[in-house]
Protein backbone atom coordinates (compact mmCIF):
# COMPACT_ATOMS: atom_id res chain seq x y z
CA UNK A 1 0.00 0.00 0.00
CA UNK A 2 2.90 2.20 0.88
CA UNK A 3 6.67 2.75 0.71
CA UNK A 4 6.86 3.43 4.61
CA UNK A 5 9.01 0.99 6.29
CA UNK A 6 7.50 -1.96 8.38
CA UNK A 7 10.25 -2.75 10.98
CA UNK A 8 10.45 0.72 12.73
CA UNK A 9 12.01 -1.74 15.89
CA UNK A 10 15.54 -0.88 15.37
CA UNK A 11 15.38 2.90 14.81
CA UNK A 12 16.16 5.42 17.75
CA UNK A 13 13.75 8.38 18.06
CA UNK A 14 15.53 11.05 16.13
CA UNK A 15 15.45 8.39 13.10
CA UNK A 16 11.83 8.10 13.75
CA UNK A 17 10.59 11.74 13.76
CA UNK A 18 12.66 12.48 10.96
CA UNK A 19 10.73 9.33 8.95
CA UNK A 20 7.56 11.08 10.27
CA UNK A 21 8.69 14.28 8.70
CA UNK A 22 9.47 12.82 5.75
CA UNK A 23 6.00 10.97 5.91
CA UNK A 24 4.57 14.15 6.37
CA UNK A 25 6.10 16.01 3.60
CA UNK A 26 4.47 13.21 1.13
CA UNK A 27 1.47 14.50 1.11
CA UNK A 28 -0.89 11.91 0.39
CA UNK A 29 -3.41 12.56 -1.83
CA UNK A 30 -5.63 9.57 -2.21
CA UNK A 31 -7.94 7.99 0.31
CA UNK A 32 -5.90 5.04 -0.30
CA UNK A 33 -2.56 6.64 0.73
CA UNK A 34 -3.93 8.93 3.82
CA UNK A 35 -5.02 5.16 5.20
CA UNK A 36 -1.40 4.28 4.58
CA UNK A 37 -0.29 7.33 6.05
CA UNK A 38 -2.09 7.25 9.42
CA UNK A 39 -1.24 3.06 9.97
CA UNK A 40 2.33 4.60 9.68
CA UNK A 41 1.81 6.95 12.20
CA UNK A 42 0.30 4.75 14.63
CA UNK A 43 2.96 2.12 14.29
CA UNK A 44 4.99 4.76 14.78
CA UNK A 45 3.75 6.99 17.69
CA UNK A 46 3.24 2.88 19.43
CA UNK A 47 7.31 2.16 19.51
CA UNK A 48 7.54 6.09 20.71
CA UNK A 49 5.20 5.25 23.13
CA UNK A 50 7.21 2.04 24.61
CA UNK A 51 9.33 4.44 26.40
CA UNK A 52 6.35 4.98 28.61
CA UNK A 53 5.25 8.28 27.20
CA UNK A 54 0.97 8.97 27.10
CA UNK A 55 1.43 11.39 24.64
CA UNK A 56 2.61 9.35 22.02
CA UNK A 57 0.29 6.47 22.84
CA UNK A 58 -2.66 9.34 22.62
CA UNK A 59 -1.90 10.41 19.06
CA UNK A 60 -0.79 6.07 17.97
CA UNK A 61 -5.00 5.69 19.41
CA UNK A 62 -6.13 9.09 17.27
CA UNK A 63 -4.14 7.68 14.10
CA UNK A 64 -5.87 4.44 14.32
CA UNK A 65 -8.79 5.92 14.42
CA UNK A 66 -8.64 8.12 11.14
CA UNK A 67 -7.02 4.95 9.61
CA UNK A 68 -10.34 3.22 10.50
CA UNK A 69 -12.56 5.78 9.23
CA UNK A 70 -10.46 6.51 5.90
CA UNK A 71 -10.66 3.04 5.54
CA UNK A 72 -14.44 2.44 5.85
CA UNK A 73 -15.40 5.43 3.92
CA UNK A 74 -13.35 3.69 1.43
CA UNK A 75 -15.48 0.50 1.87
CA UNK A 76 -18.84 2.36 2.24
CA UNK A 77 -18.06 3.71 -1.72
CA UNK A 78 -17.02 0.76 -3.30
CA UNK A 79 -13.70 -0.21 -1.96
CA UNK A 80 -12.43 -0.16 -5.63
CA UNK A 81 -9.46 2.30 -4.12
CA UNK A 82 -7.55 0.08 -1.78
């Protein structure tokens, strides 16, 4: 679906916001892609959030979320997108 990277395990924070940044600067422009974009973000904001911060986990739970409804307002039209 994407060219974000799926093992984010190994990467120390600095490495991750600037893949965020970069995610950022993307801009998706399909529904297709903004559901790509926000799974990304979650997965991300989840390892920043192993270091115990509520913050991150907050905005991994919001990201889901608008993954969830991209994605079922995909489904809801036809699903001929993903």
């Amino acid at each position: 679906m994407s060219d974000y990277p799926t093992d984010l395990s190994g990467l120390t924070g600095p490495q991750l916001v600037r893949l965020f940044l970069d995610a950022v600067d993307s801009h998706p422009s399909t529904d297709s892609d903004r559901a790509a974009f926000f799974d990304f973000k979650a997965r991300l904001f989840t390892v920043l959030a192993q270091d115990g911060n509520p913050d991150a986990a907050e905005v991994a739970d919001c990201a889901r979320l608008m993954r969830d409804r991209i994605l079922a307002r995909i489904d809801s039209v036809g699903g001929g997108e993903r």
